[in-house]
C-alpha atoms as a PDB file:
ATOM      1  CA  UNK A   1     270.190 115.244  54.753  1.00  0.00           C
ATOM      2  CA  UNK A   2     266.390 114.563  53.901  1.00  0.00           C
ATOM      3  CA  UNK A   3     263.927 117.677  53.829  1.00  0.00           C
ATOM      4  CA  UNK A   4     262.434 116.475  57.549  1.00  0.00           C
ATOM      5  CA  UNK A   5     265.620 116.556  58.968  1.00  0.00           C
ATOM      6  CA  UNK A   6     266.220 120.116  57.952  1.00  0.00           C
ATOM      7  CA  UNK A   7     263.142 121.467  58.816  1.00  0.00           C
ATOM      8  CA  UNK A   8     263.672 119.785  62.141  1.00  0.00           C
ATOM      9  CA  UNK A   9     267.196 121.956  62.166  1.00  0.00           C
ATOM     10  CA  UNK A  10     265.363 124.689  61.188  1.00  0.00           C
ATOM     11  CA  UNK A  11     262.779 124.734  63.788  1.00  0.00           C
ATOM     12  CA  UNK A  12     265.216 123.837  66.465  1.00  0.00           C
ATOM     13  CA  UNK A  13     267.789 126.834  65.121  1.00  0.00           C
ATOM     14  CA  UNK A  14     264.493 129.598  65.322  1.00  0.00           C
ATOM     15  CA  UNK A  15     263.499 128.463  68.545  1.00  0.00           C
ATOM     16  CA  UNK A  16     267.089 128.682  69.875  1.00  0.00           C
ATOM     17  CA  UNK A  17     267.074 132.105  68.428  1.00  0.00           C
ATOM     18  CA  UNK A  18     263.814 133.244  70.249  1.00  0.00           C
ATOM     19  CA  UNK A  19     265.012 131.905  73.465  1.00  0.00           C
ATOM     20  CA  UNK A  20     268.212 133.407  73.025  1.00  0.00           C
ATOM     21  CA  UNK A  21     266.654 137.028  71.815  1.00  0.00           C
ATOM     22  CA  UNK A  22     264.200 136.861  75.020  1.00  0.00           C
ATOM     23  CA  UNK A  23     266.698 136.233  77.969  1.00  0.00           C
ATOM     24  CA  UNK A  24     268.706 139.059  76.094  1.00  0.00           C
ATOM     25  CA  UNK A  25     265.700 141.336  76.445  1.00  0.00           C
ATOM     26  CA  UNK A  26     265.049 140.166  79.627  1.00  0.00           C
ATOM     27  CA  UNK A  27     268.525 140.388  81.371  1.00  0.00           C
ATOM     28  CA  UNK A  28     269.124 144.123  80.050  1.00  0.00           C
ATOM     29  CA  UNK A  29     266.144 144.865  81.713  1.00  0.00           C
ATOM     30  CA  UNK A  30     266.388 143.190  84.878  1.00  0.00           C
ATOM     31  CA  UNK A  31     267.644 146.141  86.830  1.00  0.00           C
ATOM     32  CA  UNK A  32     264.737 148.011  85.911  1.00  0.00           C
ATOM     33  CA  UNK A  33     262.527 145.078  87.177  1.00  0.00           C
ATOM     34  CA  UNK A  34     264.424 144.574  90.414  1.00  0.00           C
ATOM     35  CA  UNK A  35     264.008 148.645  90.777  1.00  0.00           C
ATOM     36  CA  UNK A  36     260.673 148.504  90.784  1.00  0.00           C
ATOM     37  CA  UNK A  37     259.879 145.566  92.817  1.00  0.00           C
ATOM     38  CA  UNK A  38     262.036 147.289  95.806  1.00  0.00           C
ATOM     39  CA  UNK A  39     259.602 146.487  98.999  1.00  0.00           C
ATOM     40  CA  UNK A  40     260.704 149.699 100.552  1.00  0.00           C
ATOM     41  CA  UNK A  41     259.577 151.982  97.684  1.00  0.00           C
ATOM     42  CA  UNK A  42     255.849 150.823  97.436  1.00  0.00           C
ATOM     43  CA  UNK A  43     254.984 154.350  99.185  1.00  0.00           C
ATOM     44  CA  UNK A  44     257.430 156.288  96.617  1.00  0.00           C
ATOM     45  CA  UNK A  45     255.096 158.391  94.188  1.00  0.00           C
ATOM     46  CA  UNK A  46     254.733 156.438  90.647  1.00  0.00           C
ATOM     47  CA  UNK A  47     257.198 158.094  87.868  1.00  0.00           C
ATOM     48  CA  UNK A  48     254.182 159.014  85.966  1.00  0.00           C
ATOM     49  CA  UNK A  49     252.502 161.309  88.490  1.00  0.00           C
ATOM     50  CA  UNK A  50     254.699 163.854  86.346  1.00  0.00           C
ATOM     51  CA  UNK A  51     256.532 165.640  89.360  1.00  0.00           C
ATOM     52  CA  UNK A  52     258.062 168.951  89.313  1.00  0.00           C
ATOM     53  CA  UNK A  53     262.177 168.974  90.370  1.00  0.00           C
ATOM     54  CA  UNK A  54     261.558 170.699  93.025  1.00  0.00           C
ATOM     55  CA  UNK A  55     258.674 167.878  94.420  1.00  0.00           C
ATOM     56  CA  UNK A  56     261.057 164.810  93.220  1.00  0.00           C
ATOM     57  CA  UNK A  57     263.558 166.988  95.552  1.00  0.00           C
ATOM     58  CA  UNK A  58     260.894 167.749  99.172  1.00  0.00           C
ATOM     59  CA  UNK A  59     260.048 163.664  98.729  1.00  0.00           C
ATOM     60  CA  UNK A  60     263.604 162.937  98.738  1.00  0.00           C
ATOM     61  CA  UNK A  61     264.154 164.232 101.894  1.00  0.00           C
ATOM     62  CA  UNK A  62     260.847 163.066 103.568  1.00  0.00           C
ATOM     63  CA  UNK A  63     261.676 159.526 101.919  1.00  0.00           C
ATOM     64  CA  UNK A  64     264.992 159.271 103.421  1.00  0.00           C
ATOM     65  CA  UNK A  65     263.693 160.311 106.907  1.00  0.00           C
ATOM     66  CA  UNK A  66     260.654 158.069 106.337  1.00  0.00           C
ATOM     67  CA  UNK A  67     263.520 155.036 105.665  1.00  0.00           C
ATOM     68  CA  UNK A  68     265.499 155.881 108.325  1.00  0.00           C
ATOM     69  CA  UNK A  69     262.088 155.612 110.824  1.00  0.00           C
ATOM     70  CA  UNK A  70     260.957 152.560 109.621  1.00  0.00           C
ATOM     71  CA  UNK A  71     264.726 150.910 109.827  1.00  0.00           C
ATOM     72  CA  UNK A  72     264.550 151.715 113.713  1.00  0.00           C
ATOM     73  CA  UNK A  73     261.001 150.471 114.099  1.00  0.00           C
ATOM     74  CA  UNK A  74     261.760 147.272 112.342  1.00  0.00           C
ATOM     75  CA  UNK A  75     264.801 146.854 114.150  1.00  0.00           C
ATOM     76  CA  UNK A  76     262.899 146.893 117.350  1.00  0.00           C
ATOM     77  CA  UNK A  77     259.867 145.106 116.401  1.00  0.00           C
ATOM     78  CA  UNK A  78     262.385 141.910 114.782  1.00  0.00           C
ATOM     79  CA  UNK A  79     264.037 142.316 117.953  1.00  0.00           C
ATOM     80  CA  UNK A  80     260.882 141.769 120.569  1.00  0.00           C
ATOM     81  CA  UNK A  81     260.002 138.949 118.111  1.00  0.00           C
ATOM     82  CA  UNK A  82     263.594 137.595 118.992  1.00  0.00           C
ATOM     83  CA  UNK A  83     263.103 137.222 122.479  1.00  0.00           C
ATOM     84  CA  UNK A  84     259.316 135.966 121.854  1.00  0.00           C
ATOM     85  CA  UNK A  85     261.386 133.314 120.026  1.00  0.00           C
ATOM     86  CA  UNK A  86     263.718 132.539 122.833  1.00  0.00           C
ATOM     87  CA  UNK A  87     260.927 132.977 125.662  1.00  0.00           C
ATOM     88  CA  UNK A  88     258.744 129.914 123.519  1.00  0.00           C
ATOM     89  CA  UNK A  89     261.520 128.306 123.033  1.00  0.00           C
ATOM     90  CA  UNK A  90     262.499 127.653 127.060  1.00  0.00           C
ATOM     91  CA  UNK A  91     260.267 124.403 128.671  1.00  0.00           C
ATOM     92  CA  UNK A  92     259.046 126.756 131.090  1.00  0.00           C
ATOM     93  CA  UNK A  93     258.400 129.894 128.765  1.00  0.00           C
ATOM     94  CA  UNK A  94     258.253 133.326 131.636  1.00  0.00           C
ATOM     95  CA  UNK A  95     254.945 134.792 130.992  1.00  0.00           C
ATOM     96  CA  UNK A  96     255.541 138.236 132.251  1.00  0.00           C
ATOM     97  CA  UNK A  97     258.832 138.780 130.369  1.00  0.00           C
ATOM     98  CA  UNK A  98     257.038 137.273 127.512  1.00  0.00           C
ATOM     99  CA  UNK A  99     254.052 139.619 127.212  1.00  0.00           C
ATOM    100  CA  UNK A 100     256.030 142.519 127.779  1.00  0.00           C
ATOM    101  CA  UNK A 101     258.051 141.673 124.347  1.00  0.00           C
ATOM    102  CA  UNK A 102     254.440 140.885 122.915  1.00  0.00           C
ATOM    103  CA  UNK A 103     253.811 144.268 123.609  1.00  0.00           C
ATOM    104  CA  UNK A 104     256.772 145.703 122.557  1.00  0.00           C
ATOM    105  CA  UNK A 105     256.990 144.251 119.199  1.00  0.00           C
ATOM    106  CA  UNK A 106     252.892 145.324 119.466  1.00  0.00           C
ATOM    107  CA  UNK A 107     253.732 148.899 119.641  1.00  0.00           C
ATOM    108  CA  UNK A 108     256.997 149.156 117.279  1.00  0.00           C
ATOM    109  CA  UNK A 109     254.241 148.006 114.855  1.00  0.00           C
ATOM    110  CA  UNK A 110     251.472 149.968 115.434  1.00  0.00           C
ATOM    111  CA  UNK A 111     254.542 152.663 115.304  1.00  0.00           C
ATOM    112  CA  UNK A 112     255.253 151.770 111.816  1.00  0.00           C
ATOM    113  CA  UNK A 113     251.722 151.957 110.805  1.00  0.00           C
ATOM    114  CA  UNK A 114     251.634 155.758 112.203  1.00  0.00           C
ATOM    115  CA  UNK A 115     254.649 156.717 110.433  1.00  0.00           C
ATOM    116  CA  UNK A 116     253.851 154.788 106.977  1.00  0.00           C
ATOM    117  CA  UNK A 117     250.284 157.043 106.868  1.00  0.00           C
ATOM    118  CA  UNK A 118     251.921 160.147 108.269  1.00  0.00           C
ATOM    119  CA  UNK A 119     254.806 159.796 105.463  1.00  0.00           C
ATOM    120  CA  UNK A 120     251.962 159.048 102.522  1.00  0.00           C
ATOM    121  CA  UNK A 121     249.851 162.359 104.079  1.00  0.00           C
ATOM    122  CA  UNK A 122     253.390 164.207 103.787  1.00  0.00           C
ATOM    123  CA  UNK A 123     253.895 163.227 100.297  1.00  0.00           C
ATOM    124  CA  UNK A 124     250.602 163.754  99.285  1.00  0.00           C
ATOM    125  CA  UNK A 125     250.841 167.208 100.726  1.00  0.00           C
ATOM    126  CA  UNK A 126     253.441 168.068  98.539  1.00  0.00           C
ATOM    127  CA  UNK A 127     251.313 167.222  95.439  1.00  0.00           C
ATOM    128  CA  UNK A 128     249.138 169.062  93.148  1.00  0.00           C
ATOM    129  CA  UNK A 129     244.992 168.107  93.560  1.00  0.00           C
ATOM    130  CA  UNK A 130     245.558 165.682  90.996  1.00  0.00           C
ATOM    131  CA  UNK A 131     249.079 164.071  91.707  1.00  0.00           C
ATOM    132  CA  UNK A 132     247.195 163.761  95.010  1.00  0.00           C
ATOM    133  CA  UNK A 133     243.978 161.948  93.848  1.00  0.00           C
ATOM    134  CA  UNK A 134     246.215 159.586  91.506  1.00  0.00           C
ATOM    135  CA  UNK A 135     248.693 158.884  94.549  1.00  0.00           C
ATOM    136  CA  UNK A 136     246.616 158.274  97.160  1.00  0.00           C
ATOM    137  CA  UNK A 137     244.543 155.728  94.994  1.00  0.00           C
ATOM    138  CA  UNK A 138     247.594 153.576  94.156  1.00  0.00           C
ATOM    139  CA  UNK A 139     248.409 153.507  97.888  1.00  0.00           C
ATOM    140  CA  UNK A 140     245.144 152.296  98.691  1.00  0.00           C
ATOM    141  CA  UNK A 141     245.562 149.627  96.201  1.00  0.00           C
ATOM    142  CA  UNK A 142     248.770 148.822  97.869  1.00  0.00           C
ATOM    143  CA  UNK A 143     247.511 148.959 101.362  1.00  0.00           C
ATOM    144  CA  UNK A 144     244.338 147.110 100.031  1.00  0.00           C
ATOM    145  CA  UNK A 145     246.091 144.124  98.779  1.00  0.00           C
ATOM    146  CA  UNK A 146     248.058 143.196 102.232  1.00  0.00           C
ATOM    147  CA  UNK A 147     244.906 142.122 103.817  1.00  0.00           C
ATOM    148  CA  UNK A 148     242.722 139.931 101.021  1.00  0.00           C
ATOM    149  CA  UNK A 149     240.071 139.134 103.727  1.00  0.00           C
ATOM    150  CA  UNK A 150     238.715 141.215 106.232  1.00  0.00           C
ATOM    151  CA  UNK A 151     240.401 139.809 110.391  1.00  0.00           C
ATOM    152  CA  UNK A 152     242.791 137.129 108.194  1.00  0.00           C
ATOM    153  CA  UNK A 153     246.384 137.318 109.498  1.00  0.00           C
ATOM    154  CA  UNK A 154     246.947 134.669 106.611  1.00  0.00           C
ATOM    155  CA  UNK A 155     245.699 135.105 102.913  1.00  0.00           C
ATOM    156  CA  UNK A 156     243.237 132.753 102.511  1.00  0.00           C
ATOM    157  CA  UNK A 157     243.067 129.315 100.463  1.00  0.00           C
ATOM    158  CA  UNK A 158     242.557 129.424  96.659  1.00  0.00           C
ATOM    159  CA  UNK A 159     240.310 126.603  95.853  1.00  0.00           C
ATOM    160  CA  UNK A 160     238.793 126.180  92.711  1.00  0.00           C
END
């Protein structure tokens, strides 16, 4: 075997390795990646806010109640887009049958709005001055990055 051939080997062998050694990194970790990219825990104080037991324990119960809200509102807002759905879908669509679900799914949101902010305010309540100052500045980078541009319902082009 000449001396390019094995360094070829070699080269080929290492970078094997690496690729090997990173998905192993990666895949013990993945549970820890897929924990923290849960949607529903984006209003969940950050580990490092250094709670007390008895704080991890009050949000607990005010997250669980806060889930179980939201389910229901979701539930009914999905469910007056539904019949939106099914209204546009007829030749004919009904306007007044189609409004009212326009306002339905309307008010399920601005519902869900209420009870995210009341839930953050609840939590933040809990916390010491500065918990509270560190929390409610990572929800207003959370809430800040929903909406990139100011009346968009779409975020808008990236052109360079």
């Amino acid at each position: 075997m000449s001396a390019f051939t094995r360094k070829w080997l070699i080269g080929l062998l290492a970078l094997l390795l690496t690729a090997g050694l990173s998905s192993w990194w990666i895949a013990g970790r993945a549970g820890e990646i897929a924990a923290r990219a849960k949607p529903g825990d984006c209003f969940a104080p950050a580990p490092d806010l250094g709670l007390t037991p008895e704080q991890t324990a009050q949000i607990a119960v005010l997250e669980k109640a806060y889930r179980t809200r939201i389910e229901e509102l979701c539930a009914k807002h999905c469910a007056a887009r539904t019949r939106i759905a099914q209204f546009l879908a007829e030749p004919q669509p009904p306007k007044t049958p189609l409004l009212a679900a326009a306002e339905e799914a309307g008010e399920a949101y601005r519902d869900l709005e209420a009870a995210t902010l009341r839930h953050v305010l609840e939590v933040g309540d809990l916390l010491a001055p500065e918990q509270k100052a560190r929390y409610y500045a990572a929800m207003s980078a959370r809430l800040g990055v929903q909406c990139p541009r100011s009346g968009a319902m779409a975020p808008p082009s990236r052109t360079p």
